[in-house]
Protein backbone atom coordinates (compact mmCIF):
# COMPACT_ATOMS: atom_id res chain seq x y z
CA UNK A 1 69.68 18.25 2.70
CA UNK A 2 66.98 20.95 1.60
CA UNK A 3 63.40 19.46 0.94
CA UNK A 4 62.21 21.10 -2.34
CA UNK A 5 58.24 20.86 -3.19
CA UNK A 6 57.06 21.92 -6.40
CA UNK A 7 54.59 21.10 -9.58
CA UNK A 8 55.82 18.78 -12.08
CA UNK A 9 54.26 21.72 -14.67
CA UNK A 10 57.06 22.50 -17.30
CA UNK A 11 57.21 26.17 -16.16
CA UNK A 12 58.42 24.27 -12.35
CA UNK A 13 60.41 22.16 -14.25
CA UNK A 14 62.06 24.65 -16.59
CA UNK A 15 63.33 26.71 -13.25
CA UNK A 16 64.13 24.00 -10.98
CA UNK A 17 66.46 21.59 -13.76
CA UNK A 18 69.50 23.17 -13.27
CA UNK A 19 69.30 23.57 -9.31
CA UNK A 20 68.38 20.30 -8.69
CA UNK A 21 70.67 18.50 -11.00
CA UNK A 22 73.74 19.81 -9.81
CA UNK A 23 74.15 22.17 -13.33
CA UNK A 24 74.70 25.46 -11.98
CA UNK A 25 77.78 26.68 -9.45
CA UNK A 26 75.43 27.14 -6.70
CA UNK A 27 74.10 23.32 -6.19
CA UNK A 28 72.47 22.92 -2.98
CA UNK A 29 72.04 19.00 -1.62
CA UNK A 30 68.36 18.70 -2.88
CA UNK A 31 65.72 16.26 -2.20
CA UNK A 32 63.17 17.14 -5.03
CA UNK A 33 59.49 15.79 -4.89
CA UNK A 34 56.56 17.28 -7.49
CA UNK A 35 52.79 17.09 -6.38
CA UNK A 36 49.65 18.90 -7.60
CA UNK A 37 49.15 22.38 -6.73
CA UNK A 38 46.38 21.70 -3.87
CA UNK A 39 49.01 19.24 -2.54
CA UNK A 40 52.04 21.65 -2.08
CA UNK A 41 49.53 23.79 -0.41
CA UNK A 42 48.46 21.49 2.45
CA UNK A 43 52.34 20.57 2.51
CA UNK A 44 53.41 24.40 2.96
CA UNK A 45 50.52 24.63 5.64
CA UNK A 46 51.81 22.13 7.25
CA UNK A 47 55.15 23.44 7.81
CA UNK A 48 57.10 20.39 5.61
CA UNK A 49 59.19 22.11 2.93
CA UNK A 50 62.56 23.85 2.94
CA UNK A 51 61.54 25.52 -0.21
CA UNK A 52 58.17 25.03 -1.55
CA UNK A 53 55.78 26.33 -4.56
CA UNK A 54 52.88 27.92 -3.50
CA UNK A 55 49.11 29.53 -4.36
CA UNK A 56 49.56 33.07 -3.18
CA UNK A 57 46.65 33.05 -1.79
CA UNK A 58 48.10 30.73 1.17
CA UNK A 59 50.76 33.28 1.20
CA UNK A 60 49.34 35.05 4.60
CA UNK A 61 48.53 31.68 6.49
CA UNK A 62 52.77 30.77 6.23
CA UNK A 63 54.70 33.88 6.45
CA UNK A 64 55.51 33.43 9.86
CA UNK A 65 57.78 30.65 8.94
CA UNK A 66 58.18 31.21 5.56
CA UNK A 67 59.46 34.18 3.09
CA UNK A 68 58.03 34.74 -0.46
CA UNK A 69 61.16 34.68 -2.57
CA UNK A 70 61.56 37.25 -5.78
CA UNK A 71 62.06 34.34 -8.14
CA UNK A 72 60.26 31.68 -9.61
CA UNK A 73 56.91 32.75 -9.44
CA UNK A 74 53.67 32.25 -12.13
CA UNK A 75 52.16 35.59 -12.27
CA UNK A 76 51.17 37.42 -15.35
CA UNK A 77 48.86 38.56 -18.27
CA UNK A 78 46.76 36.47 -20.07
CA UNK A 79 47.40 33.43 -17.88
CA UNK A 80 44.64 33.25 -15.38
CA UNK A 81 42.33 30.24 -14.90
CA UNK A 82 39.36 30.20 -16.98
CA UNK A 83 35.95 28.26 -16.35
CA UNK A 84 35.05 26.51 -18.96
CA UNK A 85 31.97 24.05 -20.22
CA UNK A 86 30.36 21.64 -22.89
CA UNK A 87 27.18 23.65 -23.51
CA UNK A 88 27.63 27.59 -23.75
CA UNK A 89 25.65 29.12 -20.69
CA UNK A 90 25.14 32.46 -18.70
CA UNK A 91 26.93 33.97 -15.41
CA UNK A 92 23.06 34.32 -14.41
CA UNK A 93 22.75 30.87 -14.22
CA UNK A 94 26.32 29.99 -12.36
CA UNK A 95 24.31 29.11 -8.99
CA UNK A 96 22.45 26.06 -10.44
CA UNK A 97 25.80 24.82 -12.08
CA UNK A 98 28.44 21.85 -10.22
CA UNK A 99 31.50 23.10 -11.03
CA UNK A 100 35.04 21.52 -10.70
CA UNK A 101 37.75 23.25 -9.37
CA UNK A 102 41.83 22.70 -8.84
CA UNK A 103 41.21 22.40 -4.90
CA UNK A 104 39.89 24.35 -2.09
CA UNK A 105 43.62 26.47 -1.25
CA UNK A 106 44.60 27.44 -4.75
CA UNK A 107 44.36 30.90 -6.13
CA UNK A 108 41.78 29.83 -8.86
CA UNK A 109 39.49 29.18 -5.86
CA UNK A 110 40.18 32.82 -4.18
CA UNK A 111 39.37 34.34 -7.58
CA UNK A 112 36.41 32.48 -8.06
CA UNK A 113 35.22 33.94 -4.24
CA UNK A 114 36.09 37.31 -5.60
CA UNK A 115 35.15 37.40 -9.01
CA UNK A 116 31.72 35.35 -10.02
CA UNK A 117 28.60 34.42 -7.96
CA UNK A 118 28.58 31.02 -5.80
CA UNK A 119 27.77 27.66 -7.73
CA UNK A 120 25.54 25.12 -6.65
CA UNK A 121 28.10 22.82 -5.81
CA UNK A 122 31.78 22.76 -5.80
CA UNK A 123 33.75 19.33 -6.70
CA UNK A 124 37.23 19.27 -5.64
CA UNK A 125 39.59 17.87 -8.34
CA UNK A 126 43.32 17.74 -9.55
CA UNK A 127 43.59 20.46 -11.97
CA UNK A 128 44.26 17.58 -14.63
CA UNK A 129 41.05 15.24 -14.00
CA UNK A 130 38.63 18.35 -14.34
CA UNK A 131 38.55 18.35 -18.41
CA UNK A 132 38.08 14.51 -18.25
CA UNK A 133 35.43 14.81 -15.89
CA UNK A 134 33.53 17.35 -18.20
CA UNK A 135 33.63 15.09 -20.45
CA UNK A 136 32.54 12.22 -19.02
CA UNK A 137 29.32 14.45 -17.84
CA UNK A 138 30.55 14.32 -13.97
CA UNK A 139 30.37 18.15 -13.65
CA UNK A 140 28.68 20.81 -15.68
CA UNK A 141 31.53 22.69 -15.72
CA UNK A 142 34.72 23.17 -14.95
CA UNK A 143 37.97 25.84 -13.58
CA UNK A 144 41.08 24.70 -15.60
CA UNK A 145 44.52 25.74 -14.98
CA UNK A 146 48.09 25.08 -16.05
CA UNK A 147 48.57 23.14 -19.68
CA UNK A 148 44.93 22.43 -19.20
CA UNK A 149 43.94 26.30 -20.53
CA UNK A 150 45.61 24.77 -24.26
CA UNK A 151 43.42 21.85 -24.69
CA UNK A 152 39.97 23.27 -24.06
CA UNK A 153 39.05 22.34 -28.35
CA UNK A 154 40.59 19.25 -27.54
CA UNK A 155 38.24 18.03 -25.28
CA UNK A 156 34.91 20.01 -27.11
CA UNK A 157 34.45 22.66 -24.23
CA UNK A 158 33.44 26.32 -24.48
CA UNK A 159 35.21 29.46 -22.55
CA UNK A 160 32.23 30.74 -19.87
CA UNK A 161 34.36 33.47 -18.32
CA UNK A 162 38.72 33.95 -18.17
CA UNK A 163 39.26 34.75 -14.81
CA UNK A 164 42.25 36.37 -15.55
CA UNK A 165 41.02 39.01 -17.86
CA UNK A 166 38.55 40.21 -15.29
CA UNK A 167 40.87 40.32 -13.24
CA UNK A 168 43.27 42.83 -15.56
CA UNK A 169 40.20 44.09 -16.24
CA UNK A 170 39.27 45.36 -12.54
CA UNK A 171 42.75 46.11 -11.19
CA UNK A 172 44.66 46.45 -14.62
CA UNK A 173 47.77 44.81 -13.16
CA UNK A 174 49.25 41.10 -13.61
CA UNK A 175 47.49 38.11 -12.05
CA UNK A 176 49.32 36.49 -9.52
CA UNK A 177 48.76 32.85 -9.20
CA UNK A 178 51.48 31.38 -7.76
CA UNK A 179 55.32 31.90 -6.12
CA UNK A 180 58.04 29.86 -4.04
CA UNK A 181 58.29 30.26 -1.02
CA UNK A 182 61.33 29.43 1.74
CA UNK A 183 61.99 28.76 5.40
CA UNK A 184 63.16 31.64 7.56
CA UNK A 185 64.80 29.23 9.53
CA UNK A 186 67.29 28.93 6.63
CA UNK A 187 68.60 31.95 7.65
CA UNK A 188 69.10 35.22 5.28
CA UNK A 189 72.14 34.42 3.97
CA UNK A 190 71.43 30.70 2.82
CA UNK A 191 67.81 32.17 1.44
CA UNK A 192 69.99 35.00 -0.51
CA UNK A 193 71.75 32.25 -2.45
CA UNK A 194 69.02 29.96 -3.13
CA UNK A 195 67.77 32.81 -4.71
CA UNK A 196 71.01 33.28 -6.43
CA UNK A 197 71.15 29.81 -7.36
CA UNK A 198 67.69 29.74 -8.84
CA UNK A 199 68.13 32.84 -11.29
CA UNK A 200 71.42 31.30 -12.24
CA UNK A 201 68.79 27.86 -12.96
CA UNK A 202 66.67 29.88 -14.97
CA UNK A 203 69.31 31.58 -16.80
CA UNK A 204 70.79 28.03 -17.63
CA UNK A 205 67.42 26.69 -18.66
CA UNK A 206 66.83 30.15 -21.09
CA UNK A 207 70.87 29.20 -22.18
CA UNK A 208 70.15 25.55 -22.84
CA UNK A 209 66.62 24.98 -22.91
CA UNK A 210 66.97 21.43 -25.17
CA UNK A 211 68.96 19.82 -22.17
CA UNK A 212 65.86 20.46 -20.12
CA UNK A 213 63.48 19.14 -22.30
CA UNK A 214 63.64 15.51 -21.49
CA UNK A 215 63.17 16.25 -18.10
CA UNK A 216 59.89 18.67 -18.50
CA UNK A 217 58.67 16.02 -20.77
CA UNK A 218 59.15 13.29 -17.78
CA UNK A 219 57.16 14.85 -14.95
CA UNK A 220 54.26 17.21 -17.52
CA UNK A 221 51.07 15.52 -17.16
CA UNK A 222 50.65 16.74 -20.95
CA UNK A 223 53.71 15.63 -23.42
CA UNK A 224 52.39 16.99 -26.39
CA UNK A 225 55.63 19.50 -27.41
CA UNK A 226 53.89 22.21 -28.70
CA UNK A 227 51.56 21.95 -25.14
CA UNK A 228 54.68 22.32 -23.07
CA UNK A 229 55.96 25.33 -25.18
CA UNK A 230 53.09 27.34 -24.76
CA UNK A 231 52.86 27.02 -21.26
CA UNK A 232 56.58 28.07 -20.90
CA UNK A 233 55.77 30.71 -23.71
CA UNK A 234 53.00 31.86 -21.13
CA UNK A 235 54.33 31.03 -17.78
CA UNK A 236 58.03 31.76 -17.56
CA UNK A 237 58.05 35.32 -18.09
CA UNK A 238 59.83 39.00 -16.75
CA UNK A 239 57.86 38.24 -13.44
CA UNK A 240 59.36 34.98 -12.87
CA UNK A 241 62.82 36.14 -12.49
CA UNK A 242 61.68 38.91 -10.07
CA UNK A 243 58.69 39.94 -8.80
CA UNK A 244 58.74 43.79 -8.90
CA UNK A 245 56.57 47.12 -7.84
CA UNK A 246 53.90 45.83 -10.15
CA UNK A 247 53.69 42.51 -9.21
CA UNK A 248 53.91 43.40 -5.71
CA UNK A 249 51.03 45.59 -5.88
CA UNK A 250 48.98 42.89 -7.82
CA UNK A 251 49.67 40.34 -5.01
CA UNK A 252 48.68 43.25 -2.56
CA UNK A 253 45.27 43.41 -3.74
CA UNK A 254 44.27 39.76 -3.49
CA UNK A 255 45.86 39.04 -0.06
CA UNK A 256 43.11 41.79 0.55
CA UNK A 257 40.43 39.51 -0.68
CA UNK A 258 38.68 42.49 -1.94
CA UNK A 259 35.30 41.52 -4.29
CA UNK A 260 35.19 42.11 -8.09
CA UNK A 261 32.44 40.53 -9.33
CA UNK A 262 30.73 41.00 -12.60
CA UNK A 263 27.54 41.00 -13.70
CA UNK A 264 25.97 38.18 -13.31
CA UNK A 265 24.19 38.43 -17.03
CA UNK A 266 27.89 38.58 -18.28
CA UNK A 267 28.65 35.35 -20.76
């Protein structure tokens, strides 16, 4: 029995319906469990999954006991986390701000270290409490990922800075958030047709996409329709059934943790 972590985001949920509800030929014996992002990080450090979805910028702490696999990963344009706020301010004044972000291992958080100026303070918070806790005054502003990036009117908050268009900005390639990884224990040919299995899932979801709808709806932390279809319009892309030269390259750069930051009078 193969332990499977992953988000319960609908882009997760979307890839992983048919494999681990027995839809596809290829049906691996699955347990499936869904935590936050920050979660299945600390998990993957720690060894626990057979498969697992990751923040690349783990990626180098588990690759000696686990492989990136070519499929399923979140990694694109116009998708990157974006810090966000109630009152409009300046990049210049970033190191006087507390600012929320989707937990200390994610990719949002590398970015941040490579892309803007420290804050004053850094709160640690699951991607989906951070609009909330704008709101409620708790932080002066805030790094919001996932379904969050479509309710930023919602909630009366302004767009300081899209991390992900400074990013395609400096290095003019995709930005690459996330990606599954699996054990190497597995072996290469059981890892070769999980991989199989999980293009066929996609395929099926792309095929069928109404019979996977209840089950995105169960597990999204947003249920709003229209929500769920723009992060699948967004999310589930060419990248996601195979991470090519591009995305390779893209991934390259920030396992190199090189700096990119703007200028700090830059709104």
């Amino acid at each position: 029995m193969l332990k499977l972590w992953h988000s319960p985001c609908p882009n997760d949920t979307f890839l992983f319906y048919a494999f681990s509800n027995g839809k596809i030929p290829f049906s691996p014996r699955v347990t499936t469990h869904m935590e936050d992002i920050q979660i299945l990080n600390e998990l993957a450090l720690a060894g626990i999954p057979d498969i697992g979805k990751i923040s690349f910028s783990i990626l180098p702490k588990i690759e000696s006991e686990y492989v990136l696999l070519p499929v399923g990963a979140a990694l694109g344009f116009g998708n990157g986390p974006k810090l966000v706020a109630r009152t409009p301010f300046s990049l210049s004044e970033i190191n006087s701000k507390r600012v929320a972000i989707p937990g200390a291992t994610t990719t949002a958080a590398q970015l941040l270290r490579m892309l803007l100026p420290p804050f004053a303070e850094t709160i640690f918070l699951p991607y989906h409490e951070i609009l909330p806790a704008l709101l409620r005054g708790g932080v002066d502003a805030g790094v919001i990922i996932h379904e969050s990036r479509f309710l930023i009117s919602e909630y009366a908050c302004v767009e300081i800075v899209d991390l992900g268009a400074l990013w395609e900005e400096k290095t003019q390639g995709p930005i690459p958030l996330g990606g599954l990884v699996a054990r190497r224990s597995l072996g290469e040919k059981q890892i070769q047709s999980i991989t199989q299995g999980l293009r066929q899932s996609l395929a099926y979801a792309r095929e069928y996409p109404e019979a996977v709808w209840a089950y995105m709806e169960t597990h999204s932390q947003e249920k709003d329709r229209h929500v769920m279809q723009q992060h699948l319009d967004l999310y589930v892309n060419r990248y996601t059934e195979n991470l090519d030269a591009v995305a390779m390259q893209s991934l390259a750069y920030l396992r190199s943790g090189g700096v990119l930051q703007c200028e700090p009078s830059m709104h």
